[in-house]
N, C-alpha and C. Protein backbone atom coordinates (compact mmCIF):
# COMPACT_ATOMS: atom_id res chain seq x y z
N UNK A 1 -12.33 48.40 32.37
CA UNK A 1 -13.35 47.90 33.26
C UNK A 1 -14.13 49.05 33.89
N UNK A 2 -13.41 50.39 34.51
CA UNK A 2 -13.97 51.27 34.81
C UNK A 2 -15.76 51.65 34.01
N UNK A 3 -15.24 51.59 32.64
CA UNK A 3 -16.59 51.76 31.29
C UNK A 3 -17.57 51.11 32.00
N UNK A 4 -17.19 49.83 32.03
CA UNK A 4 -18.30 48.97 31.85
C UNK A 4 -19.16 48.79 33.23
N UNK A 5 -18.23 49.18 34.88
CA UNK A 5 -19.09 49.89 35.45
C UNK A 5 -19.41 50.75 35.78
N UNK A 6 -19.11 51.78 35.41
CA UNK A 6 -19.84 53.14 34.94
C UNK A 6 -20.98 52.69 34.32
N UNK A 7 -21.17 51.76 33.04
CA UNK A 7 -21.86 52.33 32.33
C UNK A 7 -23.43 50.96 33.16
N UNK A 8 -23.03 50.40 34.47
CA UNK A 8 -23.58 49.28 35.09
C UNK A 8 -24.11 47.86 34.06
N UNK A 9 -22.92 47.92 32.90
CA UNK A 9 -23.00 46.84 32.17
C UNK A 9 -22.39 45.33 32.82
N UNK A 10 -23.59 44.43 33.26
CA UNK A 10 -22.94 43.15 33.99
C UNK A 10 -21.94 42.69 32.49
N UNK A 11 -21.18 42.16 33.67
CA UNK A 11 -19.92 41.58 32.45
C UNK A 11 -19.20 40.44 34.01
N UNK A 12 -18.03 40.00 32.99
CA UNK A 12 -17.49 39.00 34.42
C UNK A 12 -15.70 39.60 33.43
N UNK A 13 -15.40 39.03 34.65
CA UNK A 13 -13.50 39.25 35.00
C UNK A 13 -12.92 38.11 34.80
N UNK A 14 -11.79 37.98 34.00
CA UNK A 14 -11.23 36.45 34.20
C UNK A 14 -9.78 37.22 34.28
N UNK A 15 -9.17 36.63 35.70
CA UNK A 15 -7.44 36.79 35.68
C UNK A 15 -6.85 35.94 35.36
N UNK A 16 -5.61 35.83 34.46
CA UNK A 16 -5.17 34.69 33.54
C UNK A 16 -3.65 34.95 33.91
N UNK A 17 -2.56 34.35 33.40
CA UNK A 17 -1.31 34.87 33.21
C UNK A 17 -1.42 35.61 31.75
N UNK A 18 0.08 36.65 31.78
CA UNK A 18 -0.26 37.36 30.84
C UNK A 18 0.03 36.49 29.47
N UNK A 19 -0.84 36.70 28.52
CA UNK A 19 -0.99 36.23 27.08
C UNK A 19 -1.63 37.82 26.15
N UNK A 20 -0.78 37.26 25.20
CA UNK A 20 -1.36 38.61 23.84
C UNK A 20 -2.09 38.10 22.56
N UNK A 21 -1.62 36.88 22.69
CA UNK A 21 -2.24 36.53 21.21
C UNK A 21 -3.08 35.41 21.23
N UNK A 22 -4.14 35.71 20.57
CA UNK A 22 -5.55 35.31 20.67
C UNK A 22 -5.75 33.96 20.83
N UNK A 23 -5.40 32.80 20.11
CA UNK A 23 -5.46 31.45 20.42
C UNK A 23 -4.99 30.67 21.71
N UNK A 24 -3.94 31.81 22.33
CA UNK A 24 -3.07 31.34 23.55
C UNK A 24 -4.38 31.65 24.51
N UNK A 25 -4.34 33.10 24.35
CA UNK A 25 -5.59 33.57 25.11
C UNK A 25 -6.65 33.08 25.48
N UNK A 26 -7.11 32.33 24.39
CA UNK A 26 -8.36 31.98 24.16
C UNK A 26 -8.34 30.76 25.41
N UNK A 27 -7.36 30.07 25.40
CA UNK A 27 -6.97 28.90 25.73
C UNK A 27 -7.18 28.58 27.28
N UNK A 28 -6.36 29.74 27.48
CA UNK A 28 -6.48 30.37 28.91
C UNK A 28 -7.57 30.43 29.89
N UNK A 29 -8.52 31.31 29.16
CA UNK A 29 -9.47 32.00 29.38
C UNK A 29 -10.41 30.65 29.48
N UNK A 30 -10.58 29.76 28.71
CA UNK A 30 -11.33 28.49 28.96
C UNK A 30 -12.56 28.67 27.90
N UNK A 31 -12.19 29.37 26.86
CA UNK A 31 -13.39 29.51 25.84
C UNK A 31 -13.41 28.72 24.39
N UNK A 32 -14.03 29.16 23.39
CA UNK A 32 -13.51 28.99 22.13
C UNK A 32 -12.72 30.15 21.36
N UNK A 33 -11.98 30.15 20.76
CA UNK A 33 -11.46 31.11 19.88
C UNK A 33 -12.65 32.24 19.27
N UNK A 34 -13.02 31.54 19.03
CA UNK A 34 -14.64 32.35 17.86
C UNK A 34 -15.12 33.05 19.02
N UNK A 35 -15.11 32.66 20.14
CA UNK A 35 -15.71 34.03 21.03
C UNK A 35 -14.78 35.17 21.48
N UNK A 36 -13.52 35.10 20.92
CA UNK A 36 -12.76 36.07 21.46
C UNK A 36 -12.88 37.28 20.24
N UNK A 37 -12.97 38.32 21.18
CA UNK A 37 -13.12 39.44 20.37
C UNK A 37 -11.39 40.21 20.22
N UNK A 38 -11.06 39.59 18.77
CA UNK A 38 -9.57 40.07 18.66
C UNK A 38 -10.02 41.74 17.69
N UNK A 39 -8.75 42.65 18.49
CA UNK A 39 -8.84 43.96 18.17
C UNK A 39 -7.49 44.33 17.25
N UNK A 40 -7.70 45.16 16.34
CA UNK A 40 -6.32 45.50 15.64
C UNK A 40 -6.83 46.91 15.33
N UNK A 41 -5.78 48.02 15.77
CA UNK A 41 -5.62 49.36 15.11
C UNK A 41 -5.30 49.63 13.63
N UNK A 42 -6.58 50.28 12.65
CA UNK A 42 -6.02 50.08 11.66
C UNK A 42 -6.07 51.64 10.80
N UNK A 43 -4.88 51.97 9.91
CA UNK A 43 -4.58 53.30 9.64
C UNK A 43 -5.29 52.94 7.96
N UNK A 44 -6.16 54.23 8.13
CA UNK A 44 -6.77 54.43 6.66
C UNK A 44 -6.18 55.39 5.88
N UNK A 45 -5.84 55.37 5.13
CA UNK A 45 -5.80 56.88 3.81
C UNK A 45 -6.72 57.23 2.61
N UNK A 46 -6.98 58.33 2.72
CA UNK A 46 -7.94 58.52 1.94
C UNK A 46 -7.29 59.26 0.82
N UNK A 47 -8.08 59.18 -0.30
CA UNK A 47 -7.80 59.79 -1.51
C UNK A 47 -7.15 61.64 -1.54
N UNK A 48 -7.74 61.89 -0.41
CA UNK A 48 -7.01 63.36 -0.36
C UNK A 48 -5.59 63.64 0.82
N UNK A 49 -4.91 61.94 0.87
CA UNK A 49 -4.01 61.93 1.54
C UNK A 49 -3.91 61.55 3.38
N UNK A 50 -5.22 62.30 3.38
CA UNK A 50 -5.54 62.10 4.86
C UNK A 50 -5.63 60.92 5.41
N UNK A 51 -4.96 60.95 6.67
CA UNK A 51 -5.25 59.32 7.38
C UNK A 51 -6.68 59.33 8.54
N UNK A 52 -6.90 58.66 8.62
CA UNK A 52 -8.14 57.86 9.88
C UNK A 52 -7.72 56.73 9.92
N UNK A 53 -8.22 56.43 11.38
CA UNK A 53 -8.02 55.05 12.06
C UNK A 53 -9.22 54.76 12.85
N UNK A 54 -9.07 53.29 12.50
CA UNK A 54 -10.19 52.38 12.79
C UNK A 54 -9.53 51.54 13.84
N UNK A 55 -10.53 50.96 14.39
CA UNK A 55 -10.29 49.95 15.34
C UNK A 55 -11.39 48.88 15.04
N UNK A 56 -10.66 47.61 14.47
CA UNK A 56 -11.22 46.18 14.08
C UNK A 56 -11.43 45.87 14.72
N UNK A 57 -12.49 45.20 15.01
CA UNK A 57 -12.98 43.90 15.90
C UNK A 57 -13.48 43.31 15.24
N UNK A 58 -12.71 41.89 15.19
CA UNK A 58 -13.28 40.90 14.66
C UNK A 58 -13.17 39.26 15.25
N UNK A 59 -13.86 38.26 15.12
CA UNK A 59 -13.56 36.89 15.91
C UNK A 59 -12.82 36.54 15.85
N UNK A 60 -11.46 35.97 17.08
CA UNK A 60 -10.25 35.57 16.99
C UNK A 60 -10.15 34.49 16.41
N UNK A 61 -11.07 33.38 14.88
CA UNK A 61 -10.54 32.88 14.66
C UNK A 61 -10.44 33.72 12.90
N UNK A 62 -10.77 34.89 12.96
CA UNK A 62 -10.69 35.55 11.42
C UNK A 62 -9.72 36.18 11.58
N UNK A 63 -9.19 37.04 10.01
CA UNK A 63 -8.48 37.75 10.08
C UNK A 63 -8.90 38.81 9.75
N UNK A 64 -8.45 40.25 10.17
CA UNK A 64 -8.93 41.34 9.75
C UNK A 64 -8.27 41.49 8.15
N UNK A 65 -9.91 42.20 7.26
CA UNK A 65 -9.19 42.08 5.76
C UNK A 65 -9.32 43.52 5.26
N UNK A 66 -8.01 43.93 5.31
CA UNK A 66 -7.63 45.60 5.18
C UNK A 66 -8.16 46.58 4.39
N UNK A 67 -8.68 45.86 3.32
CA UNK A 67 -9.07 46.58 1.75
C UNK A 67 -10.36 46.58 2.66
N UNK A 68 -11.20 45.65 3.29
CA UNK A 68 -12.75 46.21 3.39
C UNK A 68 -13.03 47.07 4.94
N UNK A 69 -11.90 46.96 5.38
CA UNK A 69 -12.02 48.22 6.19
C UNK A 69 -11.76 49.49 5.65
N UNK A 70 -11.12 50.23 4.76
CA UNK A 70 -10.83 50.86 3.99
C UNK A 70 -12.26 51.21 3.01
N UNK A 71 -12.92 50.27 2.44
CA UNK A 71 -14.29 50.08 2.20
C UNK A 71 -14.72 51.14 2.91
N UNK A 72 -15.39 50.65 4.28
CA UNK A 72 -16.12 50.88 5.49
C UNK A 72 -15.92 52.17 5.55
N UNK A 73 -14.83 52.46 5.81
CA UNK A 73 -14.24 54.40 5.59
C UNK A 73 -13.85 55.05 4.56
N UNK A 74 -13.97 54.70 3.31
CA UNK A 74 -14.28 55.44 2.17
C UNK A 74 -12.81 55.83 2.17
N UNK A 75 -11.93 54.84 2.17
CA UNK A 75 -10.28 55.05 2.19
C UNK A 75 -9.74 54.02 0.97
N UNK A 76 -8.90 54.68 0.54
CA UNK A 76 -8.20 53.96 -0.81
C UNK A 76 -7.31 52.81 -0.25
N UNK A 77 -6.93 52.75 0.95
CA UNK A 77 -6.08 51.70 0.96
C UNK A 77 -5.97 51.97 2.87
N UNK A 78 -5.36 50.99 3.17
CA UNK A 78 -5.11 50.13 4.53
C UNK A 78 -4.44 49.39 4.95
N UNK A 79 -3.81 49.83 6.42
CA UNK A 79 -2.20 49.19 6.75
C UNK A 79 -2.87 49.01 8.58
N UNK A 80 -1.96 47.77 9.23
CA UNK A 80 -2.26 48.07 10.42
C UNK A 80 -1.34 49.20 10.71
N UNK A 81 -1.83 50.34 12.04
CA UNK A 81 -1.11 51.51 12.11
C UNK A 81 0.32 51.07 12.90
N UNK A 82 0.90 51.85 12.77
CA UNK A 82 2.39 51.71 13.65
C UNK A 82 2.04 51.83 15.10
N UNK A 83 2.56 51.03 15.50
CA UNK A 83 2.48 50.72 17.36
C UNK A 83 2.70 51.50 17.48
N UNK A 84 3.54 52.71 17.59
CA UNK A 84 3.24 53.63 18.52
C UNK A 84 2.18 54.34 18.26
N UNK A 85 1.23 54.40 16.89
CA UNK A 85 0.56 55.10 16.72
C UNK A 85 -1.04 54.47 17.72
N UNK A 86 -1.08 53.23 17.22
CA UNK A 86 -1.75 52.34 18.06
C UNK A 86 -1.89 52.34 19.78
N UNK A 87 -0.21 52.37 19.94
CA UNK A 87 -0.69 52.49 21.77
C UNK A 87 -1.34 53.92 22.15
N UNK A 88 -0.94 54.84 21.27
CA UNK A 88 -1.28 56.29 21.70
C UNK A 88 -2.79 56.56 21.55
N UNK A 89 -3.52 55.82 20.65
CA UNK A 89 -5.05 55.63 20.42
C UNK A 89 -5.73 55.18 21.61
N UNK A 90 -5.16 54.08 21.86
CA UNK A 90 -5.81 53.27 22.79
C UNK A 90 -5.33 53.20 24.10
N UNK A 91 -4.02 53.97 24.45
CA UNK A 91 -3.28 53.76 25.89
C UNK A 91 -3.42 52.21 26.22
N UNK A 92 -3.01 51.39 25.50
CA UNK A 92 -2.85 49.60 25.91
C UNK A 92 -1.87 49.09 25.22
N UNK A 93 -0.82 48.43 26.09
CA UNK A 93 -0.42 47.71 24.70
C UNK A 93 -0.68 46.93 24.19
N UNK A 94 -0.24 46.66 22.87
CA UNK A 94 -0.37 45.40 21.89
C UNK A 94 -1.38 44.35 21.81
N UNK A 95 -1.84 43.92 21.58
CA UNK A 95 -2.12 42.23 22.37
C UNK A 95 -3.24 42.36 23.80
N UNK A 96 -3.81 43.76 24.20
CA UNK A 96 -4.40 43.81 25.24
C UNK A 96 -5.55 45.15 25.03
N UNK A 97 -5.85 45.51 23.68
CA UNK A 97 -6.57 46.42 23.33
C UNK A 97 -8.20 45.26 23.41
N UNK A 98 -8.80 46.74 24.11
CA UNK A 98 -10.11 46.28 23.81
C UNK A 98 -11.13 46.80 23.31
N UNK A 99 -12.26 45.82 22.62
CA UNK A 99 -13.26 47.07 21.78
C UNK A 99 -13.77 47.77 21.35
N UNK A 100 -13.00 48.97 22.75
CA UNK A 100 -13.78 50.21 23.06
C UNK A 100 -12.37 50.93 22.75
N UNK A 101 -13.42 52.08 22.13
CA UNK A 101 -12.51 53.64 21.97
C UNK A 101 -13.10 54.68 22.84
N UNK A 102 -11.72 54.80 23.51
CA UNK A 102 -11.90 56.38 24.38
C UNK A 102 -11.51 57.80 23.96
N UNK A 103 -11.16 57.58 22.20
CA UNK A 103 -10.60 58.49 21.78
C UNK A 103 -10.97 58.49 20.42
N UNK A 104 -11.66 60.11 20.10
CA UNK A 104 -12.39 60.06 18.61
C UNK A 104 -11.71 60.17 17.95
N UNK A 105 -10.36 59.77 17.56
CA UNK A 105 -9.73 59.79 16.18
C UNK A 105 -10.20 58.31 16.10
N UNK A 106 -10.71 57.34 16.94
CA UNK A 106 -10.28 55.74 16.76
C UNK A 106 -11.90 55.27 16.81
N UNK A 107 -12.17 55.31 15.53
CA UNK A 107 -13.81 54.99 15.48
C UNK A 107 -13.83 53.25 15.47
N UNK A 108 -14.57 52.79 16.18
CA UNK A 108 -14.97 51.40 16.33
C UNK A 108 -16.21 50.70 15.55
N UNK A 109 -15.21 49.66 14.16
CA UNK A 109 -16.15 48.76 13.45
C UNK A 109 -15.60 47.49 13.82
N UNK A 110 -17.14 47.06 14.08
CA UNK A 110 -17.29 45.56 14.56
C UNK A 110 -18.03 44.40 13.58
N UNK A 111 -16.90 43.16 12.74
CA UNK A 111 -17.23 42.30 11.79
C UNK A 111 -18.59 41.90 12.22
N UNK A 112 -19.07 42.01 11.05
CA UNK A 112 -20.41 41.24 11.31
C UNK A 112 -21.00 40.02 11.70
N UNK A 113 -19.23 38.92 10.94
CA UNK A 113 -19.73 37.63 11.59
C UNK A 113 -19.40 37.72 12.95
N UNK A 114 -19.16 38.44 13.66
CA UNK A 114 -18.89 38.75 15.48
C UNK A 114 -20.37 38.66 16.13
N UNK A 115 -21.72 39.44 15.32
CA UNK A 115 -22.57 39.50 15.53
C UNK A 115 -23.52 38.09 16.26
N UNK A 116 -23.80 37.12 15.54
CA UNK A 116 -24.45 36.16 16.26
C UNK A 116 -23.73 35.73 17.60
N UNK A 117 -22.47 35.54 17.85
CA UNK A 117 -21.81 34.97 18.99
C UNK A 117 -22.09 36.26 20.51
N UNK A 118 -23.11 35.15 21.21
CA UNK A 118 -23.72 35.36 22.50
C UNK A 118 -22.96 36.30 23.54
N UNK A 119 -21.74 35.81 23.67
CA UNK A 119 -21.00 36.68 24.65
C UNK A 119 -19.20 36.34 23.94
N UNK A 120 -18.66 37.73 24.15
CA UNK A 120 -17.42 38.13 23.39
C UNK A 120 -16.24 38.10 24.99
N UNK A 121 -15.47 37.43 24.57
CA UNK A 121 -13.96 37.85 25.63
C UNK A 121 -13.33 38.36 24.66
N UNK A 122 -12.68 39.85 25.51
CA UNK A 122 -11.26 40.48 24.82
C UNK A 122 -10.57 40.70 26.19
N UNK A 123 -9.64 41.35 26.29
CA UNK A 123 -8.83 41.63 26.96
C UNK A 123 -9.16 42.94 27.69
N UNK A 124 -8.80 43.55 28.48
CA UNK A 124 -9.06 44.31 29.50
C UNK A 124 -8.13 45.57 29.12
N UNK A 125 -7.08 45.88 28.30
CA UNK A 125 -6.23 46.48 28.19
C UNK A 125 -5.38 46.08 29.08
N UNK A 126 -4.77 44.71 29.41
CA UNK A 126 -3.53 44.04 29.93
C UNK A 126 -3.86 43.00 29.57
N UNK A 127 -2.40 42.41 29.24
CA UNK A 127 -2.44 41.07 29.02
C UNK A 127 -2.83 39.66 29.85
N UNK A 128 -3.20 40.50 31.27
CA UNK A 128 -3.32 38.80 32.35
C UNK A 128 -4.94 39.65 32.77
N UNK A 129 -5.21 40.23 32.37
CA UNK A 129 -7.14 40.24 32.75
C UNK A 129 -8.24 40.48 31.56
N UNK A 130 -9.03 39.30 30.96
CA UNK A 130 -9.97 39.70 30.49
C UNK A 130 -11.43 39.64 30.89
N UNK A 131 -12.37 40.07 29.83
CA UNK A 131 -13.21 40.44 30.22
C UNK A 131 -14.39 39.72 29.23
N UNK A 132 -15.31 39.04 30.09
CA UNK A 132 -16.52 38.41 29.23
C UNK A 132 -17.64 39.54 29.12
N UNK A 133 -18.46 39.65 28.18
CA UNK A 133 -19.57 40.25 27.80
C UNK A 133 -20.78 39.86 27.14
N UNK A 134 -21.83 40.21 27.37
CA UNK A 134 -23.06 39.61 26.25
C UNK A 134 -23.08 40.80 24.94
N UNK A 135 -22.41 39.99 24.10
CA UNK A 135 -23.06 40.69 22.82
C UNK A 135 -23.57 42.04 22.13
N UNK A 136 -24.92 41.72 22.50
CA UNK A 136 -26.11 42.80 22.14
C UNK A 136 -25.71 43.70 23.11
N UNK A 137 -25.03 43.39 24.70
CA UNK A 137 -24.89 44.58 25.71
C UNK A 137 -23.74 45.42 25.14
N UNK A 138 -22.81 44.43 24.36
CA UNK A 138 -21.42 45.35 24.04
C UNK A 138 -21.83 46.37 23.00
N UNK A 139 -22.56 45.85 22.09
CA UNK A 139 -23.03 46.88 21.16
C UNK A 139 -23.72 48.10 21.33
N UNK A 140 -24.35 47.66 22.26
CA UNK A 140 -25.46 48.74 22.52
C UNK A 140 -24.86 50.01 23.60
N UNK A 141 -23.68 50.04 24.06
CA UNK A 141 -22.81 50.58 25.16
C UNK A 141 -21.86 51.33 24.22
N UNK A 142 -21.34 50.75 23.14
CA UNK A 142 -20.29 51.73 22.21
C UNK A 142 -20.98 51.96 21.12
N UNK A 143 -20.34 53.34 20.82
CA UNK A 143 -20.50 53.64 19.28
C UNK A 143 -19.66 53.24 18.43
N UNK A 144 -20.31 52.88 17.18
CA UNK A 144 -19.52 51.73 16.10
C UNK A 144 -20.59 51.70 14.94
N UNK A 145 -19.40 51.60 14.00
CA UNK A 145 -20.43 50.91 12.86
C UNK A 145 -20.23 49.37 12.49
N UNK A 146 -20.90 48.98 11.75
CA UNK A 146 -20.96 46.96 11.74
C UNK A 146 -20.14 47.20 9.94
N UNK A 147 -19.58 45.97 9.81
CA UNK A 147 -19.10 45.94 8.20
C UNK A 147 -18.55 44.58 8.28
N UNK A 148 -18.51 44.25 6.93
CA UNK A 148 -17.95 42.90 6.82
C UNK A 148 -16.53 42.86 6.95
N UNK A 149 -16.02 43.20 7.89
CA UNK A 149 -14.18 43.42 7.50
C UNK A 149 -13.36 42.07 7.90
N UNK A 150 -13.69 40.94 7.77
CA UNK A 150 -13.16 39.89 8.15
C UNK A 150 -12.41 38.82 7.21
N UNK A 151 -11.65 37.73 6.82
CA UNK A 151 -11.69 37.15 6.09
C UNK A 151 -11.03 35.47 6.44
């Protein structure tokens, strides 16, 4: 939340009990699923062995689809990363990561079908506070590239 006023992006707060997984969430929160912006840490390898990690965002009613994130980063193949590797990216746990990367190993691509839907809830980095946003404002506030990584 700090980001977003820093960066004087209006957004709204919703305090919930704690929930991690997206449909519960969703539920909670008083939205549709399709507007929740579900996040997954994901570990790339590339042909010369090397790993990168991505951070998915895609609509909580898709699934993130590994091979076309891997695509997206010019990586032979794709696993979600190991939680600890994950909390250490993002300092959140599990179930409470949100859109944003504060850390350049963890570049942020956002599914494209995410694109038309008006305003996105994810989570706050805890499980009992999220956070509503418009769209075009979330995009335009992080760096990211767009890809079809959904399925």
């Amino acid at each position: 939340m700090d980001f977003l006023i820093a960066e004087k992006i209006n957004h709204r707060v919703m305090v919930h009990p704690p929930e991690g997984q997206t449909v519960a969430a969703s539920l909670l929160r008083g939205h549709s699923v399709e507007q929740a912006a579900k996040c997954m840490v994901v570990e790339v390898k590339h042909d010369n062995g090397e790993l990168s990690y991505a951070l998915a965002v895609v609509s909580g009613h898709r699934r993130v689809a590994l091979k076309k994130v891997a695509d997206c980063f010019r990586g032979v193949k794709a696993k979600l990363a190991p939680s600890h590797v994950a909390s250490q990216l993002t300092r959140c746990t599990m179930g409470a990561v949100p859109p944003i990367s504060f850390d350049d190993r963890l570049q942020v691509v956002v599914d494209r079908d995410l694109l038309p839907t008006p305003e996105i809830v994810f989570s706050a980095g805890r499980l009992d506070v999220s956070i509503g946003v418009d769209t075009g404002i979330y995009l335009n506030a992080i760096r990211h590239q767009i890809g079809s990584i959904s399925e």
